[in-house]
C-alpha atoms as a PDB file:
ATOM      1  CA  UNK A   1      47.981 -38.100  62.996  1.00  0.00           C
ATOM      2  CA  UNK A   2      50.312 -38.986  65.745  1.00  0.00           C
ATOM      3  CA  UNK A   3      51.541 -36.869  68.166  1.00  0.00           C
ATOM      4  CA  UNK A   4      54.645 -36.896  70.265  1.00  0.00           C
ATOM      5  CA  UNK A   5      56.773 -34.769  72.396  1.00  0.00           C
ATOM      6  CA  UNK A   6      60.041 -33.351  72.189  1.00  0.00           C
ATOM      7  CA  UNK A   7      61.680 -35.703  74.173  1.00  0.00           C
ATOM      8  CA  UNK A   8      60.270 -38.711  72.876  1.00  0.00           C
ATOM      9  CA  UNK A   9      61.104 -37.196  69.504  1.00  0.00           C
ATOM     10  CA  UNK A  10      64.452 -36.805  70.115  1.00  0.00           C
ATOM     11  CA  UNK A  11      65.053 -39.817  71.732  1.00  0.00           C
ATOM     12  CA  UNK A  12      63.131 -41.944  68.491  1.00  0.00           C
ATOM     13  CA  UNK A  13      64.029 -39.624  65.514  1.00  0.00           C
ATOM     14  CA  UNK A  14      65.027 -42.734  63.163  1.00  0.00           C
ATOM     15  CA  UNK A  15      61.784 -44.405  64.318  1.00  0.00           C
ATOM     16  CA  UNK A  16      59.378 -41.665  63.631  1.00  0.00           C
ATOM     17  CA  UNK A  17      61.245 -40.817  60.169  1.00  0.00           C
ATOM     18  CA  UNK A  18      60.437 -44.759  59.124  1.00  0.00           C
ATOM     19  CA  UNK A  19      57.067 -44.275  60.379  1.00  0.00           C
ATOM     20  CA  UNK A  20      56.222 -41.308  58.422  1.00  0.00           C
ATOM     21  CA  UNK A  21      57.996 -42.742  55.103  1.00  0.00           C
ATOM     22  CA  UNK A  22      55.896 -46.120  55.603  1.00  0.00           C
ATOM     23  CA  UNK A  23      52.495 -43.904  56.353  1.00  0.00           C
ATOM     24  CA  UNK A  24      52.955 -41.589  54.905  1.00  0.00           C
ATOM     25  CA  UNK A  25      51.318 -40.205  57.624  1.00  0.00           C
ATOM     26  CA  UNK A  26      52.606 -37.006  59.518  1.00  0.00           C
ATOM     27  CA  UNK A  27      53.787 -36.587  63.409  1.00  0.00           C
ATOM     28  CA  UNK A  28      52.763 -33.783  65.409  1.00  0.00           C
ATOM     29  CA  UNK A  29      55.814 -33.045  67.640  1.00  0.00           C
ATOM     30  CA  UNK A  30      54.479 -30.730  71.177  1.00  0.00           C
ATOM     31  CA  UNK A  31      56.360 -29.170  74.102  1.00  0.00           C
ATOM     32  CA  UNK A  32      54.585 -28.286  76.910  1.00  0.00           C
ATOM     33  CA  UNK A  33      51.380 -29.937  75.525  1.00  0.00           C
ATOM     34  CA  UNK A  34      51.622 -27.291  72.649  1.00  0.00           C
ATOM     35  CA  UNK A  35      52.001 -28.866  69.128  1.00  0.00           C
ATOM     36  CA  UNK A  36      55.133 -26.366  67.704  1.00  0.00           C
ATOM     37  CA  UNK A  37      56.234 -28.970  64.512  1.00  0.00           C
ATOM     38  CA  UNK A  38      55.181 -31.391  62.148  1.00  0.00           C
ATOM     39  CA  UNK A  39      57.599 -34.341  60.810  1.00  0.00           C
ATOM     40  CA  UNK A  40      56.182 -35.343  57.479  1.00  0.00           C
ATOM     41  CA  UNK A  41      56.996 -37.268  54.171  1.00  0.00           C
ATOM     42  CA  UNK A  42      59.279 -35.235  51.494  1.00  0.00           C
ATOM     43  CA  UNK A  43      57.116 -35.367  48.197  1.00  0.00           C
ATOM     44  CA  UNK A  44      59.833 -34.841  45.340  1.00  0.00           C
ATOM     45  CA  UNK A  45      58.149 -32.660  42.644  1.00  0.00           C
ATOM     46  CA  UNK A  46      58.556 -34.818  39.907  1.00  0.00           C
ATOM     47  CA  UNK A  47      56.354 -32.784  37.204  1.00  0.00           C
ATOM     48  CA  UNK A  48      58.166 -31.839  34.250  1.00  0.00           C
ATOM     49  CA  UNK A  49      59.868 -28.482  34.655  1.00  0.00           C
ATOM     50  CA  UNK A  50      58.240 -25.003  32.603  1.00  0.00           C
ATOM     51  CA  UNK A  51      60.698 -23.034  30.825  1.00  0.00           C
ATOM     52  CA  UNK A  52      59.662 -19.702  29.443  1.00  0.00           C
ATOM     53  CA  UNK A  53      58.977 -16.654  31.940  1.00  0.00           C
ATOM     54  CA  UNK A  54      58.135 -12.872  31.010  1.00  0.00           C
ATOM     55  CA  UNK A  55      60.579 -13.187  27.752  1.00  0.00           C
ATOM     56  CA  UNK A  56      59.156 -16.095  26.350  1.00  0.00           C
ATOM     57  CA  UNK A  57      57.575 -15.602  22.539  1.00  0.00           C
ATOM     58  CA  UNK A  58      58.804 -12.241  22.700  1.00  0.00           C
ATOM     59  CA  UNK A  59      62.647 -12.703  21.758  1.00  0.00           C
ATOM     60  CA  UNK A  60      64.305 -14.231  19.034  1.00  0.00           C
ATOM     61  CA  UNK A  61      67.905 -16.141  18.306  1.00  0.00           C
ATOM     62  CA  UNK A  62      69.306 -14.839  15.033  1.00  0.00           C
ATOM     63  CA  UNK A  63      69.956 -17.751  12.778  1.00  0.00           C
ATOM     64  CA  UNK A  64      73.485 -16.613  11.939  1.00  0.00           C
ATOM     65  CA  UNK A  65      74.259 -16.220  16.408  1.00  0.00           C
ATOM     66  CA  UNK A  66      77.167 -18.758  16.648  1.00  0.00           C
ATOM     67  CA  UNK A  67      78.587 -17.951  13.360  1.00  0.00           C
ATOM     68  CA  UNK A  68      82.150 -16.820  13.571  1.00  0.00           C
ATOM     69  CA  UNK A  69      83.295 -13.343  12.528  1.00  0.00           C
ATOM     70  CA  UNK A  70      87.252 -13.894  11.389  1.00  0.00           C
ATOM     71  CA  UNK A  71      87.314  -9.894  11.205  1.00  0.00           C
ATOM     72  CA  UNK A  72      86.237  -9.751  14.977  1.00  0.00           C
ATOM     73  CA  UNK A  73      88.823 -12.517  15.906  1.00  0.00           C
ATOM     74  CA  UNK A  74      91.623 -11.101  13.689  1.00  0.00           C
ATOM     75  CA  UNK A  75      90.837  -7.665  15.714  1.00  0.00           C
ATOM     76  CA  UNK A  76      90.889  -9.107  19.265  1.00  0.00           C
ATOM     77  CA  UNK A  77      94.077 -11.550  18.539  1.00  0.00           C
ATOM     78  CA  UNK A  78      96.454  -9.469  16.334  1.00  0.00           C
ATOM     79  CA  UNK A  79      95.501  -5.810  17.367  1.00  0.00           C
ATOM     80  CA  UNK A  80      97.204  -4.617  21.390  1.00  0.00           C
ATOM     81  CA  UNK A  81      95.736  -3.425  24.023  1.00  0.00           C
ATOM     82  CA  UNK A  82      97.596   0.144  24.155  1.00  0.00           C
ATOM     83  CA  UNK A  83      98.265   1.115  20.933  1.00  0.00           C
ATOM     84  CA  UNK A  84     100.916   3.632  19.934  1.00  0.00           C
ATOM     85  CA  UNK A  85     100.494   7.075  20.260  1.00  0.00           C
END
């Protein structure tokens, strides 16, 4: 593992980022002698993703769900929103 300063970090950012994506190695970055970073390779997660949670097995979609109900849409289109008193 490498180790640099802040400086010398600063000053070589582009450098150190092609290092660490060619060696996949990381860079310990220190001020004052104190490591306080580390510059390392982004892994993308590239496992498949789980769907599911607390819910899942335990609800159900009724087969009829996306059916349409003409009465519902005949009530909502053709009925107002204040009706007469």
């Amino acid at each position: 593992m490498h180790i640099t300063n802040i400086s010398d970090a600063k000053a070589s950012l582009s450098h150190l980022i092609k290092t660490v994506q060619e060696t996949n190695e990381s860079i310990i970055i220190g001020k004052a002698g104190k490591p306080v970073a580390i510059l390392s390779a982004y892994k993308e997660d590239t496992s498949p993703r789980e769907l599911g949670g607390s819910w899942s097995g335990k609800v159900k979609m009724a087969e009829d769900f996306d059916d349409v109900d003409e009465q519902i849409i005949d009530d909502f289109q053709n009925t107002s929103i204040f009706p007469d008193k």
